[in-house]
Protein backbone atom coordinates (compact mmCIF):
# COMPACT_ATOMS: atom_id res chain seq x y z
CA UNK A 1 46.47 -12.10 -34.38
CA UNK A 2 43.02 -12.37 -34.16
CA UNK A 3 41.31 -9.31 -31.66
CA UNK A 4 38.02 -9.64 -29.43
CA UNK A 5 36.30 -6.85 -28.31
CA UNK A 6 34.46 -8.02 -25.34
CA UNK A 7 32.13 -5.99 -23.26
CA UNK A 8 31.96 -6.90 -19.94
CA UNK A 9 28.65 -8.08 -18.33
CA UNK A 10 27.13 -5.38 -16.13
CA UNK A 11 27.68 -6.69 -12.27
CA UNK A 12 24.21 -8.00 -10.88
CA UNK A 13 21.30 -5.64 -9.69
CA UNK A 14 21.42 -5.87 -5.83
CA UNK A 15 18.47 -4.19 -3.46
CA UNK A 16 20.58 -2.20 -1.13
CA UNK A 17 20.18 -1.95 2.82
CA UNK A 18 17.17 -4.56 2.51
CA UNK A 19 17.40 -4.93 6.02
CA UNK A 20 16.81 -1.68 6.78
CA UNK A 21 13.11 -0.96 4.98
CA UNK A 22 10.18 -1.57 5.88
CA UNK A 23 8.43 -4.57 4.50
CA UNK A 24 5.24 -4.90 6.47
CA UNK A 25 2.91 -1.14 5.97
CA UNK A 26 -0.25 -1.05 7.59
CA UNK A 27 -2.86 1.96 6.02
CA UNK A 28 -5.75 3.32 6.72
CA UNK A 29 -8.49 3.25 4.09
CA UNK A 30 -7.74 6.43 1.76
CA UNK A 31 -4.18 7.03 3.08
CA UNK A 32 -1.30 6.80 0.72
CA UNK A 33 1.62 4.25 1.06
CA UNK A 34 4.70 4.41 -0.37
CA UNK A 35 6.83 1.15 -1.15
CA UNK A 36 10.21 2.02 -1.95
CA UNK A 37 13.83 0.90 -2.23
CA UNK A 38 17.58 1.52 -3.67
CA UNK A 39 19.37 -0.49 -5.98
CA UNK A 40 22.63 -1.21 -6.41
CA UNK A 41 22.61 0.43 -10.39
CA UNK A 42 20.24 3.07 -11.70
CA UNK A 43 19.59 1.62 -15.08
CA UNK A 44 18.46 -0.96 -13.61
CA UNK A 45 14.90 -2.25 -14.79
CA UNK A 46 12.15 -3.18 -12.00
CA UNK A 47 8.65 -4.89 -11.89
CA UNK A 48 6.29 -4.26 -9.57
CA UNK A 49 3.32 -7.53 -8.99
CA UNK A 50 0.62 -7.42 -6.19
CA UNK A 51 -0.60 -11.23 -5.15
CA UNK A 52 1.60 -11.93 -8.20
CA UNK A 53 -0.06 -10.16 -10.66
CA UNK A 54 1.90 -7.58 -12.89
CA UNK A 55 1.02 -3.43 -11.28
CA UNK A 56 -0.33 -1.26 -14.25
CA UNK A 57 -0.14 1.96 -13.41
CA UNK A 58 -3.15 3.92 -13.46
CA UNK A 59 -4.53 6.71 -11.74
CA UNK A 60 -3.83 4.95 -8.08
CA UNK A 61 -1.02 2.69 -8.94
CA UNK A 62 2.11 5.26 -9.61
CA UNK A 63 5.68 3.36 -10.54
CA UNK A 64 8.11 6.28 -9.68
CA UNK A 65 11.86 5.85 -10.87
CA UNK A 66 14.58 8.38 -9.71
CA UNK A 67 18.01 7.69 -10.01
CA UNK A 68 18.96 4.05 -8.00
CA UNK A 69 15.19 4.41 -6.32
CA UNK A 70 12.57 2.63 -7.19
CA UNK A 71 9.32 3.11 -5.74
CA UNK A 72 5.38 2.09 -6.01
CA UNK A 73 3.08 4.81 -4.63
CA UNK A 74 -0.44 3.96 -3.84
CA UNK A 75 -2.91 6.60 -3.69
CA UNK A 76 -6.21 7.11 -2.26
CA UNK A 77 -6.19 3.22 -0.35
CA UNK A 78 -8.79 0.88 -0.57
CA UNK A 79 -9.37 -2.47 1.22
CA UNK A 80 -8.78 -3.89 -1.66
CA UNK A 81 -4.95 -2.99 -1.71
CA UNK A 82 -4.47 -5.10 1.12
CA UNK A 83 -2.26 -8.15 -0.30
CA UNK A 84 1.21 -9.19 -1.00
CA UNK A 85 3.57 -6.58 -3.22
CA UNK A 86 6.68 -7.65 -4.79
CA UNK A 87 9.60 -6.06 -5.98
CA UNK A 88 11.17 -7.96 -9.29
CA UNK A 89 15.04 -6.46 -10.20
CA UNK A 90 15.52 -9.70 -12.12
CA UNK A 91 18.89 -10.13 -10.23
CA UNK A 92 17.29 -9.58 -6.92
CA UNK A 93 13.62 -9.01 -5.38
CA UNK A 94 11.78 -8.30 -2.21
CA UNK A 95 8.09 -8.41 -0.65
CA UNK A 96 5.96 -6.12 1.20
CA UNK A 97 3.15 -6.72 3.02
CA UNK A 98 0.30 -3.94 3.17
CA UNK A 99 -2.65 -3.96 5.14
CA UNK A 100 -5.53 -1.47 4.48
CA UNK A 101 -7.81 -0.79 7.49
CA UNK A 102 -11.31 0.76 7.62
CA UNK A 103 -11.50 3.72 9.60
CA UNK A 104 -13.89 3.62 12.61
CA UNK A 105 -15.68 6.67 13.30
CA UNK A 106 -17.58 6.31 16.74
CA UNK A 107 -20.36 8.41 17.37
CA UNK A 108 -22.14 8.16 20.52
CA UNK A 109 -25.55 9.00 20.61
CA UNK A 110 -27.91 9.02 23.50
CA UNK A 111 -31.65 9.42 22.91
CA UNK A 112 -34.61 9.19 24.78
CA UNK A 113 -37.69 7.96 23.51
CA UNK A 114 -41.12 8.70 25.51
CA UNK A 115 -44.52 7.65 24.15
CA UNK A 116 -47.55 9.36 24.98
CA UNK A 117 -50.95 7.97 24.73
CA UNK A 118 -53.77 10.11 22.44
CA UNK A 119 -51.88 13.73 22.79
CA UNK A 120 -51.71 13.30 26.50
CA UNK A 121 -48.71 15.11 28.09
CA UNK A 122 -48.23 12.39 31.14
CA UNK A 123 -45.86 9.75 29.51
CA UNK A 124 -46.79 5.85 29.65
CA UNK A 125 -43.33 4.96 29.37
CA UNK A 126 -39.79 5.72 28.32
CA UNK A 127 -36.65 3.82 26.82
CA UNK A 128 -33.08 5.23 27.07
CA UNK A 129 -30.98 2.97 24.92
């Protein structure tokens, strides 16, 4: 009697609740953004790709991992993190969509310009803008 010890495949890595998260972030320039979801097993390995280019981490680009949750926190935003991120599981993936914006800082400033003609105090004209 011959015997065959067998392990039995792990079941697949599934991204849990994917309807519930939120897949398109917008940002304004020098906010943070955090892109995150659960999987169905904690062991689980995960890639993270921007415009389909493999995320190294660096000093903006953190890959957190705790417990089931997987996450990709950008610090600090830029323009240039505006694009197309995607979540690989290998079983399972999805996509968010982040949009940096500049910030707009309106300041309103009203001057009036008079000219004078050879130090003489009576104006020759005047321009508000």
């Amino acid at each position: 009697m011959e015997i065959c010890n067998s392990v039995s495949p792990e079941p697949p890595v599934k991204i849990l609740r994917k309807s519930e998260i939120k897949t398109d972030l917008k940002s304004l320039i020098s906010d943070d953004i955090v892109l995150e979801c659960e999987l169905s097993r904690a062991n689980a390995d995960a890639k993270w790709y921007k415009d389909n280019c493999r995320v190294e981490g660096n000093e903006r680009y953190c890959e957190e991992e705790e417990g089931a949750f997987r996450s990709l926190v950008i610090l600090n935003t830029e323009l240039e993190d505006s694009g197309e991120y995607f979540l690989d599981v290998g079983d399972d993936n999805i996509s968010f969509k982040v949009t940096v914006e500049g910030k707009t800082d309106f300041v309103n400033f009203n001057y009036l310009f008079v000219w004078y003609k050879n130090d003489n105090k009576s104006p020759i004209s005047s321009l508000w803008p």
